[in-house]
C-alpha atoms as a PDB file:
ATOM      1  CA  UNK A   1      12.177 -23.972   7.279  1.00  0.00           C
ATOM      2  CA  UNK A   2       8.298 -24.716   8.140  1.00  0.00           C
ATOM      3  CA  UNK A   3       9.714 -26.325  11.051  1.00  0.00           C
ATOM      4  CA  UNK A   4      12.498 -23.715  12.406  1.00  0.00           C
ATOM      5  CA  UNK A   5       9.803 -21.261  11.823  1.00  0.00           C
ATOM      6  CA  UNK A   6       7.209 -22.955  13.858  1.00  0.00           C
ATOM      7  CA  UNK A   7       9.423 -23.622  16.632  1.00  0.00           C
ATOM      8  CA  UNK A   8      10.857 -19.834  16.542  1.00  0.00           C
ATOM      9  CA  UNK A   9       7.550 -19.019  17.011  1.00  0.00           C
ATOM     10  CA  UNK A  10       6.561 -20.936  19.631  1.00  0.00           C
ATOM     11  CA  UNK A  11       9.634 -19.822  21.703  1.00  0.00           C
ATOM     12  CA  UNK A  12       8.673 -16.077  21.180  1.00  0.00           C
ATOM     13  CA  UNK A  13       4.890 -16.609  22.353  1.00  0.00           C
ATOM     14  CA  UNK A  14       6.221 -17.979  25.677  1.00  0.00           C
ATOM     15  CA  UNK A  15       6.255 -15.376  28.441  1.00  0.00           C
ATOM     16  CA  UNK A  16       9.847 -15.154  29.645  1.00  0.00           C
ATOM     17  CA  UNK A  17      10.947 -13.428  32.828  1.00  0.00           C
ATOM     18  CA  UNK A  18      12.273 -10.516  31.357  1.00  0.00           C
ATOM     19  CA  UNK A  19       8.990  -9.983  29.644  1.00  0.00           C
ATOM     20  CA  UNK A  20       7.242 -10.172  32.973  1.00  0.00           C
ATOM     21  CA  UNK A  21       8.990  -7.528  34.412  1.00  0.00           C
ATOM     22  CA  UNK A  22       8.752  -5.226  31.176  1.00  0.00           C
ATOM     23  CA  UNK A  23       4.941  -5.771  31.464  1.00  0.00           C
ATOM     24  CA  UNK A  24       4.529  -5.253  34.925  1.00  0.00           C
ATOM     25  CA  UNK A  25       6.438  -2.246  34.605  1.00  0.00           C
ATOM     26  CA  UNK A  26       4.078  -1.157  31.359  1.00  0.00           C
ATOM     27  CA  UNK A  27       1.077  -1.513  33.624  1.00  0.00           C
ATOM     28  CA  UNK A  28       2.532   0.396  36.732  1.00  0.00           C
ATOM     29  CA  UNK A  29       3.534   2.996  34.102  1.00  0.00           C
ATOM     30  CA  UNK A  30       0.270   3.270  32.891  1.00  0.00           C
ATOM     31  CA  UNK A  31      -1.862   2.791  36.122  1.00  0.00           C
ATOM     32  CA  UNK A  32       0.113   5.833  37.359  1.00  0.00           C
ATOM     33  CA  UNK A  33      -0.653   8.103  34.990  1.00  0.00           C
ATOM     34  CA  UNK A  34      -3.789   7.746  34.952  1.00  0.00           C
ATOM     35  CA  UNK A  35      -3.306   8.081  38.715  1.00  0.00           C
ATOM     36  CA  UNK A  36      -1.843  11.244  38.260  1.00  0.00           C
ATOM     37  CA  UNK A  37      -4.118  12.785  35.517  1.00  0.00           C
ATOM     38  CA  UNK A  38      -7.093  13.204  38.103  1.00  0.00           C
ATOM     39  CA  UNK A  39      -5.658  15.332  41.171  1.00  0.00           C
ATOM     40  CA  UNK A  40      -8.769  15.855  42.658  1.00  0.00           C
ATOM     41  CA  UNK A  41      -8.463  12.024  44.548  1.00  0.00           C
ATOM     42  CA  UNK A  42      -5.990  14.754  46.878  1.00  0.00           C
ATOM     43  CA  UNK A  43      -9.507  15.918  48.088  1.00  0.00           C
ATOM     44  CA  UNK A  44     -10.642  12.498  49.837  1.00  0.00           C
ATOM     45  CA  UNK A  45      -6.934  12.556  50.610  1.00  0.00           C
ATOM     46  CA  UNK A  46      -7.653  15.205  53.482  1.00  0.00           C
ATOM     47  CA  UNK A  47     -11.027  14.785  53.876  1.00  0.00           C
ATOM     48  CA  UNK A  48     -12.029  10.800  54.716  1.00  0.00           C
ATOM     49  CA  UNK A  49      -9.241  10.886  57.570  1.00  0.00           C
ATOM     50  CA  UNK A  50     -11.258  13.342  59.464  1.00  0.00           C
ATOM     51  CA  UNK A  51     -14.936  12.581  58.420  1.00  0.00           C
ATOM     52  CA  UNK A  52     -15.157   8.578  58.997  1.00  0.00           C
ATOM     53  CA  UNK A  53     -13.725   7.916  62.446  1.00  0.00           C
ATOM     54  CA  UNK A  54     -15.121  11.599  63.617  1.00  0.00           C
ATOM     55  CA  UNK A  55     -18.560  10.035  63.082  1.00  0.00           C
ATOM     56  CA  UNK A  56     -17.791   7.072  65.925  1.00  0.00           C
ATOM     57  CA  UNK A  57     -15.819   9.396  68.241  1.00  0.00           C
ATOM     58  CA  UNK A  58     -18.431  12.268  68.313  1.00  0.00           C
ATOM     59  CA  UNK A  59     -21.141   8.731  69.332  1.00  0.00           C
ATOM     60  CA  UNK A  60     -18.240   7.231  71.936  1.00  0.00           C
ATOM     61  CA  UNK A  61     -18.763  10.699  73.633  1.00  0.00           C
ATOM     62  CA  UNK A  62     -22.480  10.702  73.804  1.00  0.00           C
ATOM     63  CA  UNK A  63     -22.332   7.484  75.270  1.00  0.00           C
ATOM     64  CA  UNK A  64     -20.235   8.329  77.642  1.00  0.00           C
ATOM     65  CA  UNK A  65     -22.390  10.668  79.116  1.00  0.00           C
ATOM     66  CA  UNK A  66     -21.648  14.283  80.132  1.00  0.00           C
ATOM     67  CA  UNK A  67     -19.459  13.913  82.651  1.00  0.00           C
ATOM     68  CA  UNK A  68     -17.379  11.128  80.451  1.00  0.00           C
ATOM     69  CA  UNK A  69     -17.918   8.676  83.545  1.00  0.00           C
ATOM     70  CA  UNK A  70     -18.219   5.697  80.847  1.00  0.00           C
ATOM     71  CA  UNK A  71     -14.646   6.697  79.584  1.00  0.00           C
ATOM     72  CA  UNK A  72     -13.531   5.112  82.854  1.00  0.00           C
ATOM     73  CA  UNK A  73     -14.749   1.733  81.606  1.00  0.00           C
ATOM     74  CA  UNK A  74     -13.880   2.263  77.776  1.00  0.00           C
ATOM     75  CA  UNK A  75     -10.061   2.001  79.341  1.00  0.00           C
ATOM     76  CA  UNK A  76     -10.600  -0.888  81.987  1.00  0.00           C
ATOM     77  CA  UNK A  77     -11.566  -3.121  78.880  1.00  0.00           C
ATOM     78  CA  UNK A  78      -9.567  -1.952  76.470  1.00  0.00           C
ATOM     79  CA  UNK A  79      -6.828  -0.537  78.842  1.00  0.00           C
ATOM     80  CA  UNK A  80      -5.942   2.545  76.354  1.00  0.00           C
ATOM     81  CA  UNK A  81      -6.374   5.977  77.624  1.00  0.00           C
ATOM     82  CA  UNK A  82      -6.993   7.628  74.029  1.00  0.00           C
ATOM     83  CA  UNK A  83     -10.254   6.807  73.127  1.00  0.00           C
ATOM     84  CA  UNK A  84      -9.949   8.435  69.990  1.00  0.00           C
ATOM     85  CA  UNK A  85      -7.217   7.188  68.650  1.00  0.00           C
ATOM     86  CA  UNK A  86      -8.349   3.565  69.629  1.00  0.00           C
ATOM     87  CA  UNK A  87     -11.134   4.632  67.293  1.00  0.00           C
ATOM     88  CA  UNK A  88      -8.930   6.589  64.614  1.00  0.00           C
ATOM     89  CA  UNK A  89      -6.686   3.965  64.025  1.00  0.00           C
ATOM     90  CA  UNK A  90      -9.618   1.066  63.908  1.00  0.00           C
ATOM     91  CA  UNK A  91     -11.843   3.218  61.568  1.00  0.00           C
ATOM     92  CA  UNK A  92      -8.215   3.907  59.137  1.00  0.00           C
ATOM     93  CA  UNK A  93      -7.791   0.354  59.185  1.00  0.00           C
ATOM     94  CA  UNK A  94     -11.021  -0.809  58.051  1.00  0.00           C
ATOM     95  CA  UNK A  95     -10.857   2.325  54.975  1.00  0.00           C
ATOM     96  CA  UNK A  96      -7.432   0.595  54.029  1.00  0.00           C
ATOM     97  CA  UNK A  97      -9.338  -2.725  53.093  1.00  0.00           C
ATOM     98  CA  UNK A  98     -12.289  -1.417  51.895  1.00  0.00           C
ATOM     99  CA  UNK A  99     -10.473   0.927  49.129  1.00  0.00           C
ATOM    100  CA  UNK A 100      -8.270  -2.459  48.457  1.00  0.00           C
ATOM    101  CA  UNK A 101     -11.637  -4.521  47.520  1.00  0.00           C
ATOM    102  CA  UNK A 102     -13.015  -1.368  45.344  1.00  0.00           C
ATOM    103  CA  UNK A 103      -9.362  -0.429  43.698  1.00  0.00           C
ATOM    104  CA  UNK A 104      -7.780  -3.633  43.097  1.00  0.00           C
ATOM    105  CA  UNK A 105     -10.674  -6.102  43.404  1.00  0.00           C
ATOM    106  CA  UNK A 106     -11.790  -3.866  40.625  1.00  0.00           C
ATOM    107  CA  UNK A 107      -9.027  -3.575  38.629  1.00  0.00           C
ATOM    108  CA  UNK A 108      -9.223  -5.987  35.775  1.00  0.00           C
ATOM    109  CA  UNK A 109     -12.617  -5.157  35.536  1.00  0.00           C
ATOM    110  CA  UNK A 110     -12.047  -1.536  35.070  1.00  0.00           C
ATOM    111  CA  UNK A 111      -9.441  -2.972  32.004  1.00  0.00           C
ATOM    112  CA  UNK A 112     -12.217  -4.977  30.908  1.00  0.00           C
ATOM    113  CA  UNK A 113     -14.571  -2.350  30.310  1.00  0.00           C
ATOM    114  CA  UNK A 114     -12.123   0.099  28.913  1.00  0.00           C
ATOM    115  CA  UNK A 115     -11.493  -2.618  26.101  1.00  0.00           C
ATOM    116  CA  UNK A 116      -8.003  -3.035  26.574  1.00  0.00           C
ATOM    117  CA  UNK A 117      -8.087  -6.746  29.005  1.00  0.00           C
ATOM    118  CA  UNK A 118      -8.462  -8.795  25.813  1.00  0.00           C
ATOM    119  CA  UNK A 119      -6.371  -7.708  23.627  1.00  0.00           C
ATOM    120  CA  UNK A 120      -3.589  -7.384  26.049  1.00  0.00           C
ATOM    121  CA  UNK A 121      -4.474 -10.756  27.456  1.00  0.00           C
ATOM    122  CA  UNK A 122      -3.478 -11.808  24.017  1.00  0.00           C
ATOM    123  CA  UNK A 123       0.205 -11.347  24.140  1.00  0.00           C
ATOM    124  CA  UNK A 124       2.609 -13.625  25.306  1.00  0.00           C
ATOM    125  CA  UNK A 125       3.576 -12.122  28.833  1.00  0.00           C
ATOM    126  CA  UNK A 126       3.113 -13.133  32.508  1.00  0.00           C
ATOM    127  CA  UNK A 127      -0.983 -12.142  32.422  1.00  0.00           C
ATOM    128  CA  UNK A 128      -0.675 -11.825  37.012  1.00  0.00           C
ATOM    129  CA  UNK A 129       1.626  -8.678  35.582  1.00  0.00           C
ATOM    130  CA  UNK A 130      -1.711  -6.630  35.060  1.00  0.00           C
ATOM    131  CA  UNK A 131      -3.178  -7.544  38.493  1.00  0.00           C
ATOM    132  CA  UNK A 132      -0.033  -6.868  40.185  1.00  0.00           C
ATOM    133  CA  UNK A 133       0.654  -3.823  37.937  1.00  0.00           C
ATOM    134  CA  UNK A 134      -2.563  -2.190  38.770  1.00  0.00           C
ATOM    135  CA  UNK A 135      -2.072  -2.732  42.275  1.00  0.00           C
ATOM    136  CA  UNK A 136       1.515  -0.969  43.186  1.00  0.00           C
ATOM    137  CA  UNK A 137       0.346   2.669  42.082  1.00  0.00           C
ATOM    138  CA  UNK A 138      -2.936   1.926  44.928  1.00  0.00           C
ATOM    139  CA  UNK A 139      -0.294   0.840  47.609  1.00  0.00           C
ATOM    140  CA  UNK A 140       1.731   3.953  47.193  1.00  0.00           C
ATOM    141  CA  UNK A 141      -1.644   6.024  47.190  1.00  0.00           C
ATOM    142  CA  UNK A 142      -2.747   4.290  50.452  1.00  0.00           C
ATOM    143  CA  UNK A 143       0.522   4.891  52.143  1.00  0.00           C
ATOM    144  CA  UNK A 144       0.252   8.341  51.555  1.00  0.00           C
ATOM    145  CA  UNK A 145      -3.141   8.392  52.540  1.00  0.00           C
ATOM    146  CA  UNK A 146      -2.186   6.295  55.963  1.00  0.00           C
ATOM    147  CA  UNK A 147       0.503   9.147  56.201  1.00  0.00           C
ATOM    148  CA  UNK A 148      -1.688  11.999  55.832  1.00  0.00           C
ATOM    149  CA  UNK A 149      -4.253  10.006  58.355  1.00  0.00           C
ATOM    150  CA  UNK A 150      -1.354  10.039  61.152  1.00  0.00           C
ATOM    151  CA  UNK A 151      -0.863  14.214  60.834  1.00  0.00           C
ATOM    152  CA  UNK A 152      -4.811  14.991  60.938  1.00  0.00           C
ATOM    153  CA  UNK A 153      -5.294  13.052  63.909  1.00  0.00           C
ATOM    154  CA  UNK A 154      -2.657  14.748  65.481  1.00  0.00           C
ATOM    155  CA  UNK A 155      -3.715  18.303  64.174  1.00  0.00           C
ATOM    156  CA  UNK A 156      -7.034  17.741  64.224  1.00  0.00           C
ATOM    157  CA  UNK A 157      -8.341  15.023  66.863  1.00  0.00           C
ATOM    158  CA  UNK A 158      -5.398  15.497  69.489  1.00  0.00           C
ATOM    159  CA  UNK A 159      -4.312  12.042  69.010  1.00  0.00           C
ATOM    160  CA  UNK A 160      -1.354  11.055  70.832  1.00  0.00           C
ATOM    161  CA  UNK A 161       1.025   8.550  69.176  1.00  0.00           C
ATOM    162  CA  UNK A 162       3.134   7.391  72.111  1.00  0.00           C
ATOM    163  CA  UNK A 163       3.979   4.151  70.328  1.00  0.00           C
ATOM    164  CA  UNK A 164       7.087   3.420  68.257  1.00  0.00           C
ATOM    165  CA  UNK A 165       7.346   4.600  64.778  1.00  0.00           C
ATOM    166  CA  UNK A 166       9.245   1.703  63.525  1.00  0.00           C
ATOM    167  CA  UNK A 167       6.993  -0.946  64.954  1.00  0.00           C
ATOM    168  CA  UNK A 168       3.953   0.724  63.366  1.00  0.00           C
ATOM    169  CA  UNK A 169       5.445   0.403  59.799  1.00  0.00           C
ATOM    170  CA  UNK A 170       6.661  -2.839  60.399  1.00  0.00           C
ATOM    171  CA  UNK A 171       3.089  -3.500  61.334  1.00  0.00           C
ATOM    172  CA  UNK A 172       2.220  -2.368  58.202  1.00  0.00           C
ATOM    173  CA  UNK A 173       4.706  -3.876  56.072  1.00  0.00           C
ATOM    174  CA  UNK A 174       3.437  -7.481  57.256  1.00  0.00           C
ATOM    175  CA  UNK A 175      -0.205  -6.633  57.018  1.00  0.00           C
ATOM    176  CA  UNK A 176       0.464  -5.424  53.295  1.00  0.00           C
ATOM    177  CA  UNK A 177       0.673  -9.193  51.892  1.00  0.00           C
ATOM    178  CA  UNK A 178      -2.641 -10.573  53.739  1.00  0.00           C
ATOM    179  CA  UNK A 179      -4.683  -7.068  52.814  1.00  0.00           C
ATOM    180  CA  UNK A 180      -3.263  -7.330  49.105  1.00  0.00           C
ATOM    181  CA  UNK A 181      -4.050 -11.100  48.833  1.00  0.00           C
ATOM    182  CA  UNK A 182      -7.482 -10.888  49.363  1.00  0.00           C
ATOM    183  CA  UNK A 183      -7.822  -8.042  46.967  1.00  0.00           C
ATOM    184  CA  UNK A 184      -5.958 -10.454  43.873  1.00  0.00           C
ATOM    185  CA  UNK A 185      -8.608 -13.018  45.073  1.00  0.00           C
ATOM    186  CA  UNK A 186     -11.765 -10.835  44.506  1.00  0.00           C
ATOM    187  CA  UNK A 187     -10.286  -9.345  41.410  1.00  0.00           C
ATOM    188  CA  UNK A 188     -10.135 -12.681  39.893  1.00  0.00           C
ATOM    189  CA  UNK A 189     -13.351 -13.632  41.009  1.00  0.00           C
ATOM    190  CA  UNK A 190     -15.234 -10.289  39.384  1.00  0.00           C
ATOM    191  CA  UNK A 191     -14.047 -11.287  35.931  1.00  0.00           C
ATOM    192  CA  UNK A 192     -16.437 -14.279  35.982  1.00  0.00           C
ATOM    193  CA  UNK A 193     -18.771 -12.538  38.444  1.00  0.00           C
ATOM    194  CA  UNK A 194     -18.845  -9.670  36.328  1.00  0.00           C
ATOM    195  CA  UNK A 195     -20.478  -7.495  39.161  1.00  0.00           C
ATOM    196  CA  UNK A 196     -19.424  -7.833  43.285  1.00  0.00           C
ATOM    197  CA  UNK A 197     -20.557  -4.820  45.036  1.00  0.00           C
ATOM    198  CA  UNK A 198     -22.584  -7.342  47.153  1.00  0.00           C
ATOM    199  CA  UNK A 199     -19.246  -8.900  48.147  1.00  0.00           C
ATOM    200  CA  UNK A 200     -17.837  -5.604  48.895  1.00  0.00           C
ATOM    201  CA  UNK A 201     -20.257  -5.026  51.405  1.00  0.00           C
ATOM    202  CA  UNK A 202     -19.951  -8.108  52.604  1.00  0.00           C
ATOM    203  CA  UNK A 203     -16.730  -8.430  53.619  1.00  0.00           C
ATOM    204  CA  UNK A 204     -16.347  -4.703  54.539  1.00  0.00           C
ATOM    205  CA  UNK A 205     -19.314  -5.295  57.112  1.00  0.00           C
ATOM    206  CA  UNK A 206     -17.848  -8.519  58.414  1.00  0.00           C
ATOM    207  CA  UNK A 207     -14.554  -6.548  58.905  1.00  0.00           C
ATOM    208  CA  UNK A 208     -16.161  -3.530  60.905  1.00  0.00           C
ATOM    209  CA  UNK A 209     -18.492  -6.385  62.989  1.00  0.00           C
ATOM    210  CA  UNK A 210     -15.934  -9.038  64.054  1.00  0.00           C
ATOM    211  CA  UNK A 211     -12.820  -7.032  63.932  1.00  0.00           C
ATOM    212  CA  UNK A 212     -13.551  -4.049  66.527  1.00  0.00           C
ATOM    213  CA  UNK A 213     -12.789  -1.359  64.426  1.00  0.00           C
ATOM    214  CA  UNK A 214     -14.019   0.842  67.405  1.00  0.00           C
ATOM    215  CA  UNK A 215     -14.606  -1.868  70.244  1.00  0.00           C
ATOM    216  CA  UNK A 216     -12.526  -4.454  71.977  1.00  0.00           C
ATOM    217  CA  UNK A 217     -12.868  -7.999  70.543  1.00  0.00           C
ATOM    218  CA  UNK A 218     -13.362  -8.950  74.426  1.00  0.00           C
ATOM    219  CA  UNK A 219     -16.368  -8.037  74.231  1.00  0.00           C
ATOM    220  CA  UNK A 220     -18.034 -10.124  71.978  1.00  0.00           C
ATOM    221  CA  UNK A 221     -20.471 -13.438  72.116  1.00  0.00           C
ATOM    222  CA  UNK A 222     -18.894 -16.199  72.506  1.00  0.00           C
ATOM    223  CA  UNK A 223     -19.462 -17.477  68.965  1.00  0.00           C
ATOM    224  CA  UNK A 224     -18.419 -14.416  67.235  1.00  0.00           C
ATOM    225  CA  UNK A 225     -14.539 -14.183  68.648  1.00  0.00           C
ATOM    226  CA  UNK A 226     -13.394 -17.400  67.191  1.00  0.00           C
ATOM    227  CA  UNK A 227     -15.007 -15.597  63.894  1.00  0.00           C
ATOM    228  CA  UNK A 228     -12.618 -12.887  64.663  1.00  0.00           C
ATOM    229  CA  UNK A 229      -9.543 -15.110  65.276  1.00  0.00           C
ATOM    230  CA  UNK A 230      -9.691 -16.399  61.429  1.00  0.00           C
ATOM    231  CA  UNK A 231      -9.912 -12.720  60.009  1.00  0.00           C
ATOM    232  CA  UNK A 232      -5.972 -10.830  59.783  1.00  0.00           C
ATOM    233  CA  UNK A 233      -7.905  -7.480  59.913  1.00  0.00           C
ATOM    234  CA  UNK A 234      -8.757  -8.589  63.846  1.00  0.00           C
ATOM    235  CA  UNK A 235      -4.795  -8.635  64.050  1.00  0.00           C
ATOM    236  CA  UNK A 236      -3.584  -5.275  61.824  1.00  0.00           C
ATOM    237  CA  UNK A 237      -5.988  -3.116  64.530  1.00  0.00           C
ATOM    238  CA  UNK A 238      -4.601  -5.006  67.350  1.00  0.00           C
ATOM    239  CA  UNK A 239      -0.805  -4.509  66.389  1.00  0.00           C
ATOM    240  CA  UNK A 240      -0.958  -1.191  65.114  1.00  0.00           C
ATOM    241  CA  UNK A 241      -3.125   0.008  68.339  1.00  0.00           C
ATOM    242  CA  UNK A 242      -0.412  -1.464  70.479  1.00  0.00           C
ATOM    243  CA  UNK A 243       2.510   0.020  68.433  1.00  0.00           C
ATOM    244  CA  UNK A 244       1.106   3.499  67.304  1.00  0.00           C
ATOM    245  CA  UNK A 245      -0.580   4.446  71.215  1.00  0.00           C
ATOM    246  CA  UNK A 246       1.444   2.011  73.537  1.00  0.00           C
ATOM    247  CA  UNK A 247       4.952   1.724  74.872  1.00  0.00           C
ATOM    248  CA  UNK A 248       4.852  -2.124  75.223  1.00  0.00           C
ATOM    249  CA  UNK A 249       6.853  -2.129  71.945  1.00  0.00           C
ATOM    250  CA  UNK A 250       7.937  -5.217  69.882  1.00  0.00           C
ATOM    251  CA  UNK A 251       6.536  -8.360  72.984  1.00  0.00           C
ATOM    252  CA  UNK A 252       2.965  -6.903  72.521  1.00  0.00           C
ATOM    253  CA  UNK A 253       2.740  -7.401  69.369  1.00  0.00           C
ATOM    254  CA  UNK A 254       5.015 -10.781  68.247  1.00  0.00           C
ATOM    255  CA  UNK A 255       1.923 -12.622  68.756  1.00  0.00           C
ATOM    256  CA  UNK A 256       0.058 -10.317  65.964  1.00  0.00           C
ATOM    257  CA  UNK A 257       2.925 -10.236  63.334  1.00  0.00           C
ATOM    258  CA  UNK A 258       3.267 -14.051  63.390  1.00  0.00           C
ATOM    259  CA  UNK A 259      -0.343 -14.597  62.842  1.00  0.00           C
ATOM    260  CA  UNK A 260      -0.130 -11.567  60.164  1.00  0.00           C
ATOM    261  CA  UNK A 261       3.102 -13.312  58.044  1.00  0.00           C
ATOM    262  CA  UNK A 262       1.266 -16.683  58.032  1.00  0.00           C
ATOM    263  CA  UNK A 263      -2.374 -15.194  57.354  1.00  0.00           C
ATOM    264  CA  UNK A 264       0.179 -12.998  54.507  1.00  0.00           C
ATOM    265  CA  UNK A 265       1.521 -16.610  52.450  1.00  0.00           C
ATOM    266  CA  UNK A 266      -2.009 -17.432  52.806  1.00  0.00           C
ATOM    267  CA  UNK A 267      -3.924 -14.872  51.020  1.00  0.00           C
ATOM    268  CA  UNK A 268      -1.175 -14.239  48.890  1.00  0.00           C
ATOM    269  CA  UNK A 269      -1.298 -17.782  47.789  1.00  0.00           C
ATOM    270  CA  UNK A 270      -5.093 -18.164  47.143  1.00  0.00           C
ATOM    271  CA  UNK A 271      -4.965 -15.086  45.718  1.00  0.00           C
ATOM    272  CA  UNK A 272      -2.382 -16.553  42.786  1.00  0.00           C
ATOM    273  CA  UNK A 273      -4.134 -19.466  42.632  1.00  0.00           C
ATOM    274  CA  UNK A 274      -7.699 -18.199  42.244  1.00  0.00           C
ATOM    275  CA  UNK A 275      -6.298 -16.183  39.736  1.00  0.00           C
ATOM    276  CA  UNK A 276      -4.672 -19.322  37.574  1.00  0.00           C
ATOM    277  CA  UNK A 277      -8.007 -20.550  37.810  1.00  0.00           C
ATOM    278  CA  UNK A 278     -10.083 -17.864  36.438  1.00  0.00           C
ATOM    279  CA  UNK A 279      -7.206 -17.754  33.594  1.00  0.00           C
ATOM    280  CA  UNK A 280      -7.888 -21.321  32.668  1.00  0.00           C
ATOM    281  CA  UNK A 281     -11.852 -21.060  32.936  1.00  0.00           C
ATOM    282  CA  UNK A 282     -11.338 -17.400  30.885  1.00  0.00           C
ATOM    283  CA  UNK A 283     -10.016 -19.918  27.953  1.00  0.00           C
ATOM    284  CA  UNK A 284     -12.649 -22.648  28.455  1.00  0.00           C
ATOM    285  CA  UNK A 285     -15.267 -20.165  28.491  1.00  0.00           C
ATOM    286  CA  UNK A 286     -14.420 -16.834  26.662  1.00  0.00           C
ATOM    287  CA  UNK A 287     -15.086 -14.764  29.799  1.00  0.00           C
ATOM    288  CA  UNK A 288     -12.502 -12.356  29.009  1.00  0.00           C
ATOM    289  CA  UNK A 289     -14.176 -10.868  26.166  1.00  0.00           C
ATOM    290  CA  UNK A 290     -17.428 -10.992  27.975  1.00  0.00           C
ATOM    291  CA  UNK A 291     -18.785  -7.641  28.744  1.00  0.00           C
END
C-alpha cells in the first residue's frame, strides 16, 4: 500500500499537458480580469497615440525650416513622402516594446509581490503557464492599442496609409514572437534581479538610438548600423513602414520577415531557456519566496 500510495502520488505531482493548458487558461482568466476591473488604462488608450510621436513631428517641422525646404531631403534619404507617418509608425513601434518590457518583463514580479508566485509555484503544473498566461491578456491590449494608433493618425495627424492592410498584420504577426521573447527573457531575469528599471531604460534607449524610430538607419556611423542589423526592432519599423505607407507590397519586405521569423525562434528560445534556468536557480536558492 506504502508503495502504490507513493507512486500514486508521484504521478499526480507531475505536470501533465492537460494541466498546462487548465493553468494557462487560470492565469489568462485571471490576468483579464484584473485587466478589465481598471477601465481607466482606455485613457492612455487614446491619449499616448497622439502625444508621443506628436512630440518628434512638431521638432521634424522646426527643422525643416519655414518653408519645409528640408522636407525635400527627409524623402531623398528615406524616399517616403509622409513624414509623419514615417515618424508615427517608428514612435508606435518603439511604445509596443517598451510596454512589453514594463507589462510582461514585470509580470512575475507583480505575482511575486502580490504573494500569490510561491504558493502557486508550488503545485504541480507547467510553471512557463504563468509567464505565458500573464502575457496573452497584454497582446490583446496592445493590438487594440496598435488599432486605435492606426485611426488617430488618420483623424488626427492626416496620415496616409497607402500600404496593404494584410501585409501590415502579417508584419505584425511575425514581429509578435521576437517582441514577446525578449519580454519572457527579462521577466525571468527580474525574479533574481528583483529590480530592472535600469534595464528598461536600457534597452528602450538602445531601441529608439540604433533602430530609427524617427530617422533612416542610413544615416548612421559606420559602427552603429551593424549594431542595428542584430536588433529585430531595426526590422518591425522597416517592414511595417514599407507595408503600412508604400505600394511595393510583399518584395519590399521578404527580406524583413525572414530576418523577423529567425530573430522570432531566437528570442522565443532564450526566452524559455532563461526561464528553465531561473526555475532551477529559484530551487537552489529560494529566490521565489524572496521579497
Amino acid at each position: 500500500m506504502t508503495v502504490q500510495s507513493t507512486t500514486l502520488t508521484r504521478s499526480l505531482a507531475r505536470p501533465t499537458f492537460l494541466s498546462g493548458w487548465r493553468a494557462l487558461w487560470a492565469v489568462m482568466k485571471r490576468e483579464w480580469m484584473i485587466f478589465v476591473r481598471y477601465p481607466s488604462w482606455v485613457i492612455a488608450l487614446f491619449i499616448w497615440p497622439i502625444i508621443f510621436p506628436l512630440s518628434y513631428v512638431l521638432t521634424a517641422q522646426a527643422l525643416s525650416g519655414r518653408d519645409g525646404s528640408g522636407m525635400a531631403q527627409f524623402q531623398a534619404v528615406t524616399g517616403v513622402q509622409d513624414y509623419i507617418g514615417y515618424i508615427a509608425v517608428g514612435t508606435i513601434i518603439w511604445m509596443w516594446q517598451n510596454v512589453v518590457l514594463w507589462n510582461v518583463g514585470f509580470a512575475l514580479r507583480n505575482e511575486q509581490l502580490r504573494g500569490t508566485l510561491e504558493s502557486n509555484w508550488l503545485s504541480p503544473t507547467w510553471r512557463f503557464a504563468y509567464l505565458l498566461g500573464s502575457s496573452a491578456p497584454q497582446l490583446l491590449s496592445m493590438l487594440m492599442f496598435l488599432t486605435v494608433s492606426a485611426i488617430e493618425f488618420v483623424l488626427f495627424l492626416g496620415v496616409q496609409f497607402q500600404g496593404s492592410l494584410w501585409l501590415t498584420l502579417l508584419t505584425i504577426l511575425v514581429a509578435i514572437p521576437s517582441v514577446y521573447g525578449l519580454g519572457f527573457a527579462f521577466a525571468s531575469l527580474v525574479i533574481t534581479l528583483k529590480e530592472a528599471n535600469a534595464f528598461v531604460f536600457l534597452v528602450r534607449g538602445i531601441v529608439m538610438i540604433f533602430c530609427g524610430i524617427t530617422f533612416p538607419v542610413s544615416i548612421l556611423p559606420d559602427w552603429m548600423r551593424p549594431v542595428a542589423a542584430w536588433l529585430p526592432q531595426t526590422y518591425i519599423i522597416h517592414a511595417v513602414r514599407s507595408a503600412s505607407l508604400s505600394s511595393d507590397g510583399l518584395p519590399a519586405i521578404l527580406g524583413d520577415l525572414k530576418a523577423l521569423a529567425l530573430f522570432g525562434v531566437f528570442w522565443l528560445t532564450v526566452g524559455y531557456l532563461v526561464f528553465n534556468w531561473m526555475e532551477r536557480r529559484a530551487r537552489r536558492t529560494g529566490a521565489i519566496g524572496q521579497y
